[in-house]
Every structure is written in C-alpha cells, then in structure tokens.
C-alpha atoms as a PDB file:
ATOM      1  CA  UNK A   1     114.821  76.564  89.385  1.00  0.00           C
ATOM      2  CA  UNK A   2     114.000  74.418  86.228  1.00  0.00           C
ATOM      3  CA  UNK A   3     113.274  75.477  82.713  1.00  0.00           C
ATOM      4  CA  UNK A   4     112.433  74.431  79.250  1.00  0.00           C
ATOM      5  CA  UNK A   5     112.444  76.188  76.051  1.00  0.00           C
ATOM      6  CA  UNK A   6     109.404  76.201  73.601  1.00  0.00           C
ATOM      7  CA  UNK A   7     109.047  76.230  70.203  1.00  0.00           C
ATOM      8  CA  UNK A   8     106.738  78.934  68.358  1.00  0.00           C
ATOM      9  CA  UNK A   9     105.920  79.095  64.634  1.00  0.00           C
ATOM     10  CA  UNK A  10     107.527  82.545  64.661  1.00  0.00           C
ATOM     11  CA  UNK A  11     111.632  82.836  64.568  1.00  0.00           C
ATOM     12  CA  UNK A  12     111.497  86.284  66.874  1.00  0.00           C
ATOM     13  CA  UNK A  13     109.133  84.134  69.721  1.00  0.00           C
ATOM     14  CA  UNK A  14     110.818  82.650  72.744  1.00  0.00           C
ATOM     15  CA  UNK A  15     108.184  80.505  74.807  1.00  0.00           C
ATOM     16  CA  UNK A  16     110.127  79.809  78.483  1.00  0.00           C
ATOM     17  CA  UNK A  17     108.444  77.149  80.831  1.00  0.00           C
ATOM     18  CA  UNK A  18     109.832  78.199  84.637  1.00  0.00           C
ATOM     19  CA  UNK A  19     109.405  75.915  87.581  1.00  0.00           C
ATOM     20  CA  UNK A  20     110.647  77.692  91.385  1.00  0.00           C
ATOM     21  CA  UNK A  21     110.847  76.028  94.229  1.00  0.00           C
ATOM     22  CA  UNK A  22     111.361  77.813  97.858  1.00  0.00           C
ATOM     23  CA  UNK A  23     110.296  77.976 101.069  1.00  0.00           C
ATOM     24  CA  UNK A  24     109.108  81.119 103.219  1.00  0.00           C
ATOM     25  CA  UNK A  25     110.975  82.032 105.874  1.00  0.00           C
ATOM     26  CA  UNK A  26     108.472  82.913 107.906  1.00  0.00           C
ATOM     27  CA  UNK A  27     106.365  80.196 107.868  1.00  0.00           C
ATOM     28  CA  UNK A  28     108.602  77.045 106.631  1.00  0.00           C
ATOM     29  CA  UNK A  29     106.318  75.799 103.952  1.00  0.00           C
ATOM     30  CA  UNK A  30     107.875  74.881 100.746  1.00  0.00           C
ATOM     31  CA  UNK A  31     106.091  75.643  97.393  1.00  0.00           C
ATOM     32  CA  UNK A  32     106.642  75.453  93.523  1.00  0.00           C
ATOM     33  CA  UNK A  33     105.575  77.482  91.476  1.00  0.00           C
ATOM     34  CA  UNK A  34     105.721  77.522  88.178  1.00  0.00           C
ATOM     35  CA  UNK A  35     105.508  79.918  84.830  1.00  0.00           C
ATOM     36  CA  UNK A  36     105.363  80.921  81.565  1.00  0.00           C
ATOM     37  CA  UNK A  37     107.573  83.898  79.594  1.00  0.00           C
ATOM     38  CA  UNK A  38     107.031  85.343  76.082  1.00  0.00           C
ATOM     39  CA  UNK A  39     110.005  87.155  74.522  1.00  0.00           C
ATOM     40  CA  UNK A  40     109.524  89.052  70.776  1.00  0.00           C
ATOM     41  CA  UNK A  41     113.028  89.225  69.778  1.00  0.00           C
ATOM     42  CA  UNK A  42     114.405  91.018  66.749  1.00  0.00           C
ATOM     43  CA  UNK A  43     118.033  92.419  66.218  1.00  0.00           C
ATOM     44  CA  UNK A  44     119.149  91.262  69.803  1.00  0.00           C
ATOM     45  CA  UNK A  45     116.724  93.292  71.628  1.00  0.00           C
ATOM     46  CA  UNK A  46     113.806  92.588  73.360  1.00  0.00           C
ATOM     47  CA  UNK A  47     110.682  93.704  71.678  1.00  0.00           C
ATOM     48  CA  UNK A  48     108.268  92.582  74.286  1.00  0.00           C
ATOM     49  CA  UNK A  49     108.398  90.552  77.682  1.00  0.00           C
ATOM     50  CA  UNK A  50     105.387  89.324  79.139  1.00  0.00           C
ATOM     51  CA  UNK A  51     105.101  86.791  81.723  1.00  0.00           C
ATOM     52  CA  UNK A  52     102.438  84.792  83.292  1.00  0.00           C
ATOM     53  CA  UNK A  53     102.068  83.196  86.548  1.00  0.00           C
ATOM     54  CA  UNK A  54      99.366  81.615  89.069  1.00  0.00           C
ATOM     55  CA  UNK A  55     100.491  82.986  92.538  1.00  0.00           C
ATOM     56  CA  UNK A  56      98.183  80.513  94.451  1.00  0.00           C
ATOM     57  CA  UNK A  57     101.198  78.111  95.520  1.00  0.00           C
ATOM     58  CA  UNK A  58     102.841  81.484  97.169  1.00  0.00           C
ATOM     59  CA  UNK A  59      99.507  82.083  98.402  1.00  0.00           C
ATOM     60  CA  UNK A  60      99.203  79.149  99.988  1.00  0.00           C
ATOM     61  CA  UNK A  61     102.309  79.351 101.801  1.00  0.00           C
ATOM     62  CA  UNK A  62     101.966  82.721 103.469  1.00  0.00           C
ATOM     63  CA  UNK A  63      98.969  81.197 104.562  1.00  0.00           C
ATOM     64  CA  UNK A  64      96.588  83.887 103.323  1.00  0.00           C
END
C-alpha cells in the first residue's frame, strides 16, 4: 500500500491519498484501488474521519 500526504489551507486538515493493491483469493485477479481520507484534527484527537473510495476495481475482480 502507497500513500501521500496533502496539503490543505487549514492546520487541523489532513488530506491522505491511498493506493491498495491485492488480489482475491477466489478468483486470482489483482486490482488497485485507490483513495482519499479527510482527518479534522485538533488537540490530538480526531474530530472527523471521512473517507472516499470508488469500489469498481474490487468490483471488477469479484467479477460482479
């Protein structure tokens, strides 16, 4: 799994890129798939966590 770190205008906003690769056991294929993470941080606790995803490559590879 890769990653990158983005900047935001805003000192409590953490902006993480994720890339996943893997393959499904069941079938063999390999996929990647890749997303994004928002963190609000503020005093060393997490504030809010949202994450976003397009689960097409997984999709794809359970050949639904």
């Amino acid at each position: 799994m890769g990653s990158c770190q983005r900047s935001s205008d805003r000192p409590e906003v953490l902006i993480v890129e994720l890339v996943a690769r893997a393959t499904v056991t069941t079938t063999g294929h390999a996929f990647t798939a890749r997303s994004i993470q928002v963190f609000r941080i503020r005093d060393g606790k997490i504030l809010l966590f949202r994450d976003y995803a397009n689960p097409s490559a997984l999709t794809e590879a359970l050949g639904a």
